[in-house]
Every structure is written in C-alpha cells, then in structure tokens.
C-alpha atoms as a PDB file:
ATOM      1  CA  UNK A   1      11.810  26.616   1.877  1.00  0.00           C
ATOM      2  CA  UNK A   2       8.720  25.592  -0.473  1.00  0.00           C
ATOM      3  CA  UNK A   3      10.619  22.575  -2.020  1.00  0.00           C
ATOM      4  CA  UNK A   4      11.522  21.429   1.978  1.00  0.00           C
ATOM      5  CA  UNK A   5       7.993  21.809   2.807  1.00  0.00           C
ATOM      6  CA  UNK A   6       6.511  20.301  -0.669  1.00  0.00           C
ATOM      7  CA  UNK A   7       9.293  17.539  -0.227  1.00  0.00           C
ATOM      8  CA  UNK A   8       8.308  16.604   3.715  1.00  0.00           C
ATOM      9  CA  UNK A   9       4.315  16.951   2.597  1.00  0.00           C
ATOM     10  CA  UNK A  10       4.578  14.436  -0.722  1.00  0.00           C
ATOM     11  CA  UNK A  11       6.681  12.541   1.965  1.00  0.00           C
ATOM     12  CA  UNK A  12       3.694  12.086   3.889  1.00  0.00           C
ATOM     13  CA  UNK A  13       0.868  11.503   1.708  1.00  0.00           C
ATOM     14  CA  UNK A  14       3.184   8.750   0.143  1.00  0.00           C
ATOM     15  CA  UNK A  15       3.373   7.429   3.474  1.00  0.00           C
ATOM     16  CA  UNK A  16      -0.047   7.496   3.985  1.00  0.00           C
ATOM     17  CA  UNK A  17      -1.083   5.882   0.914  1.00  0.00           C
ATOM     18  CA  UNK A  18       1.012   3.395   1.780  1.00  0.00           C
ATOM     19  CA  UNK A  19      -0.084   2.701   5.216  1.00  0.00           C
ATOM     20  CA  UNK A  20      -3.864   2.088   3.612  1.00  0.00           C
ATOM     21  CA  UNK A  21      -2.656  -0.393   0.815  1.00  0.00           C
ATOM     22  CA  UNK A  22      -1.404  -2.660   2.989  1.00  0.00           C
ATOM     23  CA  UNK A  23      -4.191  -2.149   5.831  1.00  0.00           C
ATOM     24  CA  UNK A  24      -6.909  -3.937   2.788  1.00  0.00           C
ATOM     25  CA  UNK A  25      -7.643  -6.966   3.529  1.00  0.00           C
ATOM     26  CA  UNK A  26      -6.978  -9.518   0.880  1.00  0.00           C
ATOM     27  CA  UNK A  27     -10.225 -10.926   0.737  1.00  0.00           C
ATOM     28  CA  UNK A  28     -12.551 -11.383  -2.956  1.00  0.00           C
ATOM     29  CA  UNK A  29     -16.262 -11.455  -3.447  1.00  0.00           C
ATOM     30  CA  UNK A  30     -18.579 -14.534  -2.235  1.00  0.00           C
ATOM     31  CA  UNK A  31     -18.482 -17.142  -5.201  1.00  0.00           C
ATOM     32  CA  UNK A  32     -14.724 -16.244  -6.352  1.00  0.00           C
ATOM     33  CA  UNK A  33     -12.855 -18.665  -5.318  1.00  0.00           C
ATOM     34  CA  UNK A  34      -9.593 -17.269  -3.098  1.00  0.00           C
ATOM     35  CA  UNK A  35      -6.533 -15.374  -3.704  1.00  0.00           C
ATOM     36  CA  UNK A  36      -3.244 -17.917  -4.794  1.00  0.00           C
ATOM     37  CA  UNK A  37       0.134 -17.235  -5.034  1.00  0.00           C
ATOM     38  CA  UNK A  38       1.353 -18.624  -8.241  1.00  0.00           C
ATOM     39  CA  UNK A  39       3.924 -21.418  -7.641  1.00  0.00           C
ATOM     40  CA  UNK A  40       6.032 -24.018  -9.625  1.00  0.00           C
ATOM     41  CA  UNK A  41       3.993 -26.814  -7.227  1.00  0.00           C
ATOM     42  CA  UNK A  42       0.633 -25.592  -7.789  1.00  0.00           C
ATOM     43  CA  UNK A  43       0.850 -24.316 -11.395  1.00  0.00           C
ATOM     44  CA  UNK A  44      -0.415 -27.151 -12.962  1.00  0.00           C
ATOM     45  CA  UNK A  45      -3.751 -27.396 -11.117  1.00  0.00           C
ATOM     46  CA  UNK A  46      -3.708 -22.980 -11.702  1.00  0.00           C
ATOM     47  CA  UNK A  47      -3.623 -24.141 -15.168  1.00  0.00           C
ATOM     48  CA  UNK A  48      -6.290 -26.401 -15.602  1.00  0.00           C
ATOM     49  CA  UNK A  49      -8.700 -24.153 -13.505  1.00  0.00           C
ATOM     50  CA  UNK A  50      -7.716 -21.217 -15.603  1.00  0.00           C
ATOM     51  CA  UNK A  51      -7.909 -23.270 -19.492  1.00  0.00           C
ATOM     52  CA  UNK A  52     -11.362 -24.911 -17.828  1.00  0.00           C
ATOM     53  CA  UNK A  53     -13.416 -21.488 -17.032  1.00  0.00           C
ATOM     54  CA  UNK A  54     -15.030 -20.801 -20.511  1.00  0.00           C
ATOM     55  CA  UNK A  55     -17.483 -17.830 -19.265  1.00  0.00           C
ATOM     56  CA  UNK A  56     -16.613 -14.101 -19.414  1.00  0.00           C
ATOM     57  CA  UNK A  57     -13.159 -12.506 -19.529  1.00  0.00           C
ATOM     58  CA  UNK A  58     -10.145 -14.196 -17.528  1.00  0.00           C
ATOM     59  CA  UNK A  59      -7.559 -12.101 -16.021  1.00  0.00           C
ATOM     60  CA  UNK A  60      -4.135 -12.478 -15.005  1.00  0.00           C
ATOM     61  CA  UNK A  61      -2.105 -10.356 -12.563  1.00  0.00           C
ATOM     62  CA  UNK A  62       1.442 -10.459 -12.315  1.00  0.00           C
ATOM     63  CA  UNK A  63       2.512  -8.625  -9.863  1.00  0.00           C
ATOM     64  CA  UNK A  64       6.897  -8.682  -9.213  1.00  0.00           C
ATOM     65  CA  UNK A  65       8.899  -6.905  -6.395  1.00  0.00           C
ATOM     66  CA  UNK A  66      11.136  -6.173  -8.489  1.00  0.00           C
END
C-alpha cells in the first residue's frame, strides 16, 4: 500500500512540475536580444552574432528531445 500511494503522489508532483515548466513564459531580460531556435537557414547570421560579442561569458544551450 505505501509504494501505491508513494507511486500515485511522485505521480503527481511530477505532473505538477510539469504543468509549471511549460506555463513560463519564454520571454529574456530588456536589452537581451530574443530567444532563437537554432536552424540550418539562420545559422550563419547565429554565428556571426555569437563570434562578434567580445564582452563577458557566452553561453550555449542545446537542448534535444531526444
């Protein structure tokens, strides 16, 4: 009985969790310039933007489905 009711609550809270990750908006901070999803057509100009910005760290998130 406690690993059917610790089974149905981790259920929910994963659920839950869930629910709020994709209820955030996908908005970034005023000055930053939008979020992009990476492409073969727009890579280059990615690219250029990315090898031009010379202050502070850059960062790079990959994020797959799979």
């Amino acid at each position: 009985m406690k690993k059917k009711t610790f089974s149905i609550g981790f259920a929910v809270v994963a659920l839950l969790v869930l629910a709020a990750y994709l209820r955030m908006d996908s908005s970034t901070p005023p000055g930053q310039d939008p979020l992009a999803t990476l492409t073969i057509a727009n890579f280059a100009a990615f690219e250029e933007s990315f090898d031009k910005s010379i202050e502070g760290s850059r960062l790079v998130l990959l994020l797959s489905p799979t």
